[in-house]
PDB file of N, CA and C in Angstrom:
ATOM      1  N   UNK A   1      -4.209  -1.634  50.619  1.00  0.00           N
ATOM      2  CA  UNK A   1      -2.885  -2.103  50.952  1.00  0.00           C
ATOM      3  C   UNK A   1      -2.227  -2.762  49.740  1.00  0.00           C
ATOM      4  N   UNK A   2      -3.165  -3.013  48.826  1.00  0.00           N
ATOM      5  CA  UNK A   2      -2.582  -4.249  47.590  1.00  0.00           C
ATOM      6  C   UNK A   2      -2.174  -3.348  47.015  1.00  0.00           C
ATOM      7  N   UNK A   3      -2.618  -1.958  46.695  1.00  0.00           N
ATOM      8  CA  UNK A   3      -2.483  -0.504  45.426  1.00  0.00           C
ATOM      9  C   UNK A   3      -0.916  -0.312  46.163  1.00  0.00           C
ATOM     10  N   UNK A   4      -0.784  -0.429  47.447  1.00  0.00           N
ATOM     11  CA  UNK A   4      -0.012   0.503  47.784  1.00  0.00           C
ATOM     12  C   UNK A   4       1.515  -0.505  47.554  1.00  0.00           C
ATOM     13  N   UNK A   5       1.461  -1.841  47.713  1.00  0.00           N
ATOM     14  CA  UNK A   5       2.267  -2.824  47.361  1.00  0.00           C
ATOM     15  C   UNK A   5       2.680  -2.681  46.079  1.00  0.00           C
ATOM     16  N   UNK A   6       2.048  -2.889  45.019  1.00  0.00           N
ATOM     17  CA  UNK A   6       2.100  -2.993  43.741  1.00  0.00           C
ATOM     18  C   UNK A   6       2.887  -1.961  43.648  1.00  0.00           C
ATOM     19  N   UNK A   7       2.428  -0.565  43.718  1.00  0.00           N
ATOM     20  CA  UNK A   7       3.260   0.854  43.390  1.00  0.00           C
ATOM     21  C   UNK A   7       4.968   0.579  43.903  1.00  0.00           C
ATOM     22  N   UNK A   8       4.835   0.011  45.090  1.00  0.00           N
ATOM     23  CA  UNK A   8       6.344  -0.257  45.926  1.00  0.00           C
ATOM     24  C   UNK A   8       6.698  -0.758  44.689  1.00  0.00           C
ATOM     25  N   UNK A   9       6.440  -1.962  44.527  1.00  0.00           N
ATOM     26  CA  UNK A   9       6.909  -3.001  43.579  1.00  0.00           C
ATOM     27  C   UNK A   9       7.530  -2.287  42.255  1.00  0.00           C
ATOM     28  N   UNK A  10       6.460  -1.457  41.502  1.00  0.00           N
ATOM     29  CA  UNK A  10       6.945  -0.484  40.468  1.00  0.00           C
ATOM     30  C   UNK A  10       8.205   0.203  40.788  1.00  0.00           C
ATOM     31  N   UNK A  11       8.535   0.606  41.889  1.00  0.00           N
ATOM     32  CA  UNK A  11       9.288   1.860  42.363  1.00  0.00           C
ATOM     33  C   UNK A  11      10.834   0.958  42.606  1.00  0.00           C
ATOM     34  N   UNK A  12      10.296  -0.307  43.227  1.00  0.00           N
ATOM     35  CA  UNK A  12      11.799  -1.212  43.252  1.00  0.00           C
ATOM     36  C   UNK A  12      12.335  -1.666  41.467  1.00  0.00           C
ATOM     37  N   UNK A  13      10.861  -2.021  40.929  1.00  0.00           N
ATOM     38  CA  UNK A  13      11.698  -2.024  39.510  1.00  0.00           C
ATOM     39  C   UNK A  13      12.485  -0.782  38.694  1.00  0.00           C
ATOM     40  N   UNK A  14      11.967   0.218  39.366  1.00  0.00           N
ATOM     41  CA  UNK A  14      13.039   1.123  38.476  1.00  0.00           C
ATOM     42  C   UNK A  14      14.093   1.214  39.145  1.00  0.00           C
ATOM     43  N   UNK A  15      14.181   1.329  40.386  1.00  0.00           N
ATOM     44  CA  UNK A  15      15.456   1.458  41.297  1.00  0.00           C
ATOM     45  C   UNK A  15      16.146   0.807  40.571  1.00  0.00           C
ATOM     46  N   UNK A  16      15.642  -0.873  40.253  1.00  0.00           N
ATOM     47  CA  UNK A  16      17.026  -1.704  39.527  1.00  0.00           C
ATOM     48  C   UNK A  16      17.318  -1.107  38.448  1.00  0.00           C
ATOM     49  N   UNK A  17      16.534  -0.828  37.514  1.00  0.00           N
ATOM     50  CA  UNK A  17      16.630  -0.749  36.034  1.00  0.00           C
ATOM     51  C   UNK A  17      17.936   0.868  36.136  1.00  0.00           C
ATOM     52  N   UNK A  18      17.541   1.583  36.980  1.00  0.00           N
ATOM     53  CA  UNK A  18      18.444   2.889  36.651  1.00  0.00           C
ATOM     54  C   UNK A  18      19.542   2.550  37.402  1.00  0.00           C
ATOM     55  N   UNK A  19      19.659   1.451  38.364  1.00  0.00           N
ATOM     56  CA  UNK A  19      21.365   0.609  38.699  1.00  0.00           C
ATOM     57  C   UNK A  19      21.648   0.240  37.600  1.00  0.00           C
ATOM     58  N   UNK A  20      21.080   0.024  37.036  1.00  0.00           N
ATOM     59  CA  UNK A  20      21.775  -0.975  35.089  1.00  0.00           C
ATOM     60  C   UNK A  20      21.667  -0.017  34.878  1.00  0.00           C
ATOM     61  N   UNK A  21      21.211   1.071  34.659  1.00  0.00           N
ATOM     62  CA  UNK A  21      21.439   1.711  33.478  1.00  0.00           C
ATOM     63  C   UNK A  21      22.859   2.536  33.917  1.00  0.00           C
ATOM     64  N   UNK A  22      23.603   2.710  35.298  1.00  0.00           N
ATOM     65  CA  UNK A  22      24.210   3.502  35.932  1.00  0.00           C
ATOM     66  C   UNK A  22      25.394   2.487  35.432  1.00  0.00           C
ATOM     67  N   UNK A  23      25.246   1.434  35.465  1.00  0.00           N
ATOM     68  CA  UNK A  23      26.493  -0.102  35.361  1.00  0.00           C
ATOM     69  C   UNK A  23      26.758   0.053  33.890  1.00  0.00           C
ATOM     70  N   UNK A  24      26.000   0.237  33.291  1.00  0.00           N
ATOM     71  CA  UNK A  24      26.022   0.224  31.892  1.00  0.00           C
ATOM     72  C   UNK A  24      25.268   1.065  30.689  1.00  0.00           C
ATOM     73  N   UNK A  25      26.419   2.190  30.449  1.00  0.00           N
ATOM     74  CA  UNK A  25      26.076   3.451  30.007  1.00  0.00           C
ATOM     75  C   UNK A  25      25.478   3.469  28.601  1.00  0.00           C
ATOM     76  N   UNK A  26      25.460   2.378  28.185  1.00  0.00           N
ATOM     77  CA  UNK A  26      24.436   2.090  27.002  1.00  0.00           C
ATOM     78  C   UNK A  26      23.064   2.057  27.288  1.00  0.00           C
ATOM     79  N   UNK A  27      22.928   1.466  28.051  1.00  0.00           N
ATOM     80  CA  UNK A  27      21.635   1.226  28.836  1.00  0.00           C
ATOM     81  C   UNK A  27      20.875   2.422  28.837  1.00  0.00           C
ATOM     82  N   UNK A  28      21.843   3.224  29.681  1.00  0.00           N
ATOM     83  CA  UNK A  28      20.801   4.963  30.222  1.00  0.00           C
ATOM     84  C   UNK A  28      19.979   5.356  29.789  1.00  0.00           C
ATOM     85  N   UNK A  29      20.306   5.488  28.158  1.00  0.00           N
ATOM     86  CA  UNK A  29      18.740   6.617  27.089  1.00  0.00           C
ATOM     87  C   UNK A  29      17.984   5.700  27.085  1.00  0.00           C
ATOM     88  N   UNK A  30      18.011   4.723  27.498  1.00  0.00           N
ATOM     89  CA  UNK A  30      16.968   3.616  27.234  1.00  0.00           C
ATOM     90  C   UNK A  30      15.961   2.785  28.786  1.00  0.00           C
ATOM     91  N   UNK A  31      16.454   2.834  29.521  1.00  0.00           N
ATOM     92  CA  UNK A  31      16.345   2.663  30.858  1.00  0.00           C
ATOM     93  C   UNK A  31      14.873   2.889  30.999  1.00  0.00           C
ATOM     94  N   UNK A  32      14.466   4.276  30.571  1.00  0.00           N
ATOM     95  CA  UNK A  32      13.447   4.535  31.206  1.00  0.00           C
ATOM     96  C   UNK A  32      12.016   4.254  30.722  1.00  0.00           C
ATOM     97  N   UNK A  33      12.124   4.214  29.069  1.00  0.00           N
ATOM     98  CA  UNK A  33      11.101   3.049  28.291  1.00  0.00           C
ATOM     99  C   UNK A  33      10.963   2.237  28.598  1.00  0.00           C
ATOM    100  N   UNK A  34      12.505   1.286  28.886  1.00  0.00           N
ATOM    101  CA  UNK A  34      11.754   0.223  29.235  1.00  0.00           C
ATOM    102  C   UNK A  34      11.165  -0.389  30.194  1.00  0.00           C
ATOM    103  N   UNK A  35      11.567   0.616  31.573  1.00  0.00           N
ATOM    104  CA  UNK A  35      10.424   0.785  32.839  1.00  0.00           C
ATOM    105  C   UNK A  35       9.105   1.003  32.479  1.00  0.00           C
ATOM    106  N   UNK A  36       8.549   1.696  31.457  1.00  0.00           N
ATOM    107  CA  UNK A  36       7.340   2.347  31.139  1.00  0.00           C
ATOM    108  C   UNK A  36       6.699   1.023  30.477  1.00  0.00           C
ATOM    109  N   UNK A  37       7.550   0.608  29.515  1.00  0.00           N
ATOM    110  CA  UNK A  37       6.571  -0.734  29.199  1.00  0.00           C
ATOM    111  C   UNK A  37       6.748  -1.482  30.071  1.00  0.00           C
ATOM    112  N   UNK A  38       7.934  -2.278  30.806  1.00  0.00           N
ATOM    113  CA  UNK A  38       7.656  -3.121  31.797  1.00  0.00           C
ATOM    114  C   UNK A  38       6.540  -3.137  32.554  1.00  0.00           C
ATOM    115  N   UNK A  39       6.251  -1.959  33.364  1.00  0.00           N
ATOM    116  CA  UNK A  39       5.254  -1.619  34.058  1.00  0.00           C
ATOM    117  C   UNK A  39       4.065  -1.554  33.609  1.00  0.00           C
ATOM    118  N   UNK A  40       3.982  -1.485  31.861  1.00  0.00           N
ATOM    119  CA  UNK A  40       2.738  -0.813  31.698  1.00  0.00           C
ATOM    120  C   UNK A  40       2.150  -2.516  31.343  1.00  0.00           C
ATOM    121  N   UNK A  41       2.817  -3.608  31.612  1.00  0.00           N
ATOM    122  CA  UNK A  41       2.643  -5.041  31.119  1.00  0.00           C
ATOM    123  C   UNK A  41       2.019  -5.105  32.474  1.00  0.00           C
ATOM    124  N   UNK A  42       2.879  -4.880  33.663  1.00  0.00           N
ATOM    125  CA  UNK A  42       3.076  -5.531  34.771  1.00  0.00           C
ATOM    126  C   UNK A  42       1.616  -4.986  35.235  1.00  0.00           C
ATOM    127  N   UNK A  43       1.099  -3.980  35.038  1.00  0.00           N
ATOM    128  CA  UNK A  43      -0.051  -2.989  35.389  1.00  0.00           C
ATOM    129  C   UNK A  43      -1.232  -3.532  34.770  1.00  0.00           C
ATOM    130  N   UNK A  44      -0.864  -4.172  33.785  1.00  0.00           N
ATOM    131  CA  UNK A  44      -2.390  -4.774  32.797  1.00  0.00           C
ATOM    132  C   UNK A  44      -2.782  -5.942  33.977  1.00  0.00           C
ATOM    133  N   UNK A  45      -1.324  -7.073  34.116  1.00  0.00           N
ATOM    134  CA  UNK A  45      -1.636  -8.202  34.415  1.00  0.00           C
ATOM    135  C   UNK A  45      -2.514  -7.836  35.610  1.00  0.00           C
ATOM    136  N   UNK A  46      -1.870  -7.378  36.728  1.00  0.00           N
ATOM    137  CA  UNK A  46      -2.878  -6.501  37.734  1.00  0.00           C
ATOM    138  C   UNK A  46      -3.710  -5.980  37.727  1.00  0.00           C
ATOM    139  N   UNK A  47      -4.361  -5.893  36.544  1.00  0.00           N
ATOM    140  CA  UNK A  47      -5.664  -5.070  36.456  1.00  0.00           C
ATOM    141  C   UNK A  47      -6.553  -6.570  35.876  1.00  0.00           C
ATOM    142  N   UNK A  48      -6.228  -7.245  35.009  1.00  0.00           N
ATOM    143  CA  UNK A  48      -6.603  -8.830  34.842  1.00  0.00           C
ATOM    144  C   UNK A  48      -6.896  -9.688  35.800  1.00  0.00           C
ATOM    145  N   UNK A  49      -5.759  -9.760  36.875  1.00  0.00           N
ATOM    146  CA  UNK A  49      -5.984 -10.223  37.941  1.00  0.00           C
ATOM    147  C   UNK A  49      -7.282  -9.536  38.745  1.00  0.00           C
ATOM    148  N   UNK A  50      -7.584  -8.647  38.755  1.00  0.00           N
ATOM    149  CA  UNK A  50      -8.666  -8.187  39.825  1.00  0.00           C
ATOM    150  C   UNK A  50      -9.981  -8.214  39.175  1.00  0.00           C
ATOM    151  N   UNK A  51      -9.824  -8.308  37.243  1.00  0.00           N
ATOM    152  CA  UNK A  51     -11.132  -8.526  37.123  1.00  0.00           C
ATOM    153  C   UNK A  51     -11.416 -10.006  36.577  1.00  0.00           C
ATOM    154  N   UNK A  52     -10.566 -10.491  36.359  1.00  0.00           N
ATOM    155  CA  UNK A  52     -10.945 -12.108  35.877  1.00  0.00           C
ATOM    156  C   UNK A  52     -11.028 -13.265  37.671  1.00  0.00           C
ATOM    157  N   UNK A  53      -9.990 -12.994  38.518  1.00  0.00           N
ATOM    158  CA  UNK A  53     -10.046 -14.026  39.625  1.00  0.00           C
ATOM    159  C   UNK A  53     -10.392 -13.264  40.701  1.00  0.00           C
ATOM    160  N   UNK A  54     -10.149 -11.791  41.011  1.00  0.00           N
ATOM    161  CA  UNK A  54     -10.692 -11.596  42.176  1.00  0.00           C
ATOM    162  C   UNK A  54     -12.453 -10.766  42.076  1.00  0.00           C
ATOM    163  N   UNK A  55     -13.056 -10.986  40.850  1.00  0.00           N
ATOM    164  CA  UNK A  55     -14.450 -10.812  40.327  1.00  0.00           C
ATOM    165  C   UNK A  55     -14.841  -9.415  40.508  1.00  0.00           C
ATOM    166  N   UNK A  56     -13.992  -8.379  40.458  1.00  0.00           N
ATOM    167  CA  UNK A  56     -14.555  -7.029  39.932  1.00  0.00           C
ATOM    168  C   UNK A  56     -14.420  -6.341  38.894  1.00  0.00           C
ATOM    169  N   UNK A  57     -15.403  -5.291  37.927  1.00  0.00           N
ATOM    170  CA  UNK A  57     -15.753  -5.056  37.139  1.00  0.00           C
ATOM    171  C   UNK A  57     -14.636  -3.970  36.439  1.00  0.00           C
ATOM    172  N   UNK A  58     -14.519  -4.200  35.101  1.00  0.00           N
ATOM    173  CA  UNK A  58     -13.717  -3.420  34.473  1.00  0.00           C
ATOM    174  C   UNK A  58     -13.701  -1.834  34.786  1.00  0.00           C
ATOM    175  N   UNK A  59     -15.388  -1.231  34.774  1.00  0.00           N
ATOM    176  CA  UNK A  59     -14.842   0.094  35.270  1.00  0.00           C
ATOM    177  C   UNK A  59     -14.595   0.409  36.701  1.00  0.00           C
ATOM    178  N   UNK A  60     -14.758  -0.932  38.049  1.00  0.00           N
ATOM    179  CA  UNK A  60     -14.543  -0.730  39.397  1.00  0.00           C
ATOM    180  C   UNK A  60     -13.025  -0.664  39.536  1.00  0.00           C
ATOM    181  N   UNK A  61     -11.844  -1.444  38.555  1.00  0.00           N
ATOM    182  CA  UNK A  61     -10.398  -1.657  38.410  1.00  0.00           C
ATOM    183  C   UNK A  61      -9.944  -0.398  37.646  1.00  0.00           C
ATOM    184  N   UNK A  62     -10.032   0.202  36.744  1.00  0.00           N
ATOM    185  CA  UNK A  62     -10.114   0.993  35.926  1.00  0.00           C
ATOM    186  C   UNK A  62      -9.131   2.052  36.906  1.00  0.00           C
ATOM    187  N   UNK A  63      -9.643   2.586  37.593  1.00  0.00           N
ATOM    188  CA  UNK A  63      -9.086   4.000  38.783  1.00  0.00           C
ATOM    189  C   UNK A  63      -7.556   3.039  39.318  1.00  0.00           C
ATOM    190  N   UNK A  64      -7.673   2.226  39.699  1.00  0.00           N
ATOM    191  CA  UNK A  64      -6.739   1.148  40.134  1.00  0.00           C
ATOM    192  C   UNK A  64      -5.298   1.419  39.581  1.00  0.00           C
ATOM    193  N   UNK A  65      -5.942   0.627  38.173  1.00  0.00           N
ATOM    194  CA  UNK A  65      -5.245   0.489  37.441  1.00  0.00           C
ATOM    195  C   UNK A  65      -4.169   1.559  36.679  1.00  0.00           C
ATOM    196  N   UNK A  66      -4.942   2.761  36.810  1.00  0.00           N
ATOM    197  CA  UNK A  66      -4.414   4.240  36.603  1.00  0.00           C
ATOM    198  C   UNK A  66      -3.102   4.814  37.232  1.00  0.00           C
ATOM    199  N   UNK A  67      -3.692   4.052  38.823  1.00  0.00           N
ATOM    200  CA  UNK A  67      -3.088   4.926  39.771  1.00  0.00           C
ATOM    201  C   UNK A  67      -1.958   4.092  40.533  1.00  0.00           C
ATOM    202  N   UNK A  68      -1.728   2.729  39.631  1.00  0.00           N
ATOM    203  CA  UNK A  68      -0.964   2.174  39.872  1.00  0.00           C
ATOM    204  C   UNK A  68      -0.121   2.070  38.862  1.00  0.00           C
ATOM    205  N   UNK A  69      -0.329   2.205  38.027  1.00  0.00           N
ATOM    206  CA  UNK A  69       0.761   2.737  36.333  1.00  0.00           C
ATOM    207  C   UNK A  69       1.317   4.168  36.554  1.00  0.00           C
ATOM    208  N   UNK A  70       0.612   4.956  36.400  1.00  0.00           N
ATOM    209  CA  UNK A  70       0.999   6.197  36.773  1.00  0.00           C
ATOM    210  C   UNK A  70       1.787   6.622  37.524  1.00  0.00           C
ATOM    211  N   UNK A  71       1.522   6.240  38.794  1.00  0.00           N
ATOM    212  CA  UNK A  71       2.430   6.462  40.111  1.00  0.00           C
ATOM    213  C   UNK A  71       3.921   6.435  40.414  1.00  0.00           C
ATOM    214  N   UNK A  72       4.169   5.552  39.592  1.00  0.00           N
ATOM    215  CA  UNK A  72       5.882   4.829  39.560  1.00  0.00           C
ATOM    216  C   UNK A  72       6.079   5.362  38.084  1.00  0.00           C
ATOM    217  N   UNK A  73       5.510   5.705  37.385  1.00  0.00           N
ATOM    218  CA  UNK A  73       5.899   6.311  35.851  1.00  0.00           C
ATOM    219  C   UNK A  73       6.331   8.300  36.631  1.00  0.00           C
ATOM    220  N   UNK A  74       5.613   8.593  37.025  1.00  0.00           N
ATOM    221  CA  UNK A  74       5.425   9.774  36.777  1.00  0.00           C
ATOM    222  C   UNK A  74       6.962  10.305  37.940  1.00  0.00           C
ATOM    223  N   UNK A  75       6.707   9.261  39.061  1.00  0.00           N
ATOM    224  CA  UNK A  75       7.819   9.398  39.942  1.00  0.00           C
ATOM    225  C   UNK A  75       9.129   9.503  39.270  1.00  0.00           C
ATOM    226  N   UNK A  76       9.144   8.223  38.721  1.00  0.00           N
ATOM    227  CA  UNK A  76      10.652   7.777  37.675  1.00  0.00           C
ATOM    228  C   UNK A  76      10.821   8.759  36.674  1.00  0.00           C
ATOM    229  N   UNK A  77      10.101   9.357  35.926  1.00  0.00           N
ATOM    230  CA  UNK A  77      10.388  10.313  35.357  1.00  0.00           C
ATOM    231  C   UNK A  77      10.764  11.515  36.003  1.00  0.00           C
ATOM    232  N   UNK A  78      10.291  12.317  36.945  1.00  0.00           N
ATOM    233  CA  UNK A  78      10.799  12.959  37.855  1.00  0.00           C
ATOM    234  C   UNK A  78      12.068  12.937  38.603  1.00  0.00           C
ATOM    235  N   UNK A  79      12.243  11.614  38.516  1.00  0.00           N
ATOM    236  CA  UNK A  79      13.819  10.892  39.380  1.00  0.00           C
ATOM    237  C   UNK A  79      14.887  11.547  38.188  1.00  0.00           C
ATOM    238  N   UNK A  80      14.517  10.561  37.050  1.00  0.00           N
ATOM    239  CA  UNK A  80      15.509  10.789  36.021  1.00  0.00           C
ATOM    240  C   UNK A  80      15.740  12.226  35.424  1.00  0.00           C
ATOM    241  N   UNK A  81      14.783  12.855  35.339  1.00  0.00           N
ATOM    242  CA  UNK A  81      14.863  14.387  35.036  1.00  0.00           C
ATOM    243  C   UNK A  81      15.609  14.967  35.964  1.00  0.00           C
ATOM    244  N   UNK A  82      15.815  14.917  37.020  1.00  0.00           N
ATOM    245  CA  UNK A  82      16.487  15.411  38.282  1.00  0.00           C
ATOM    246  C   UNK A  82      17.544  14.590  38.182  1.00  0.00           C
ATOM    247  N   UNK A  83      17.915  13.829  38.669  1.00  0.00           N
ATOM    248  CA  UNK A  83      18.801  13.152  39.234  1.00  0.00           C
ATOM    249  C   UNK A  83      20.217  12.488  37.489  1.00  0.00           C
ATOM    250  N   UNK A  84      19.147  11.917  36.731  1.00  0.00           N
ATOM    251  CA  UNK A  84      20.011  10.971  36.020  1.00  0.00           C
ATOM    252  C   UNK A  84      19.725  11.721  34.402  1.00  0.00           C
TER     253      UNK A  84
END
């Protein structure tokens, strides 16, 4: 349920980021990097979090961590290729 939160979470940050980038046409070519690093920060801390305080092992987070970066990257790119 936490994988599946987090991904939401990814998916609302780009929603905003491609409203800015829609508000402000400077923004656009750029929009989508900086979803990719945002996320790819936001994806570490979450992967930190599960192995420093909630005590599981780097390669048990590892798949996690993949499939929670990935997920909202690969979508958003798909969005923007289509859509924007």
């Amino acid at each position: 349920m936490h994988t599946l939160m987090i991904i939401c979470a990814g998916l609302v940050l780009f929603a905003i980021l491609a409203f800015a980038g829609r508000l402000a046409p400077a923004f656009r070519p750029h929009y989508f990097i900086v979803f990719a690093v945002l996320w790819l920060f936001a994806s570490c801390i979450n992967l930190w979090v599960g192995v420093v305080h909630a005590g599981y092992s780097f390669m048990y987070e590892l798949p996690f961590f993949l499939i929670v970066f990935l997920v909202p990257v690969i979508i958003a790119y798909l969005v923007k290729k289509k859509y924007l």
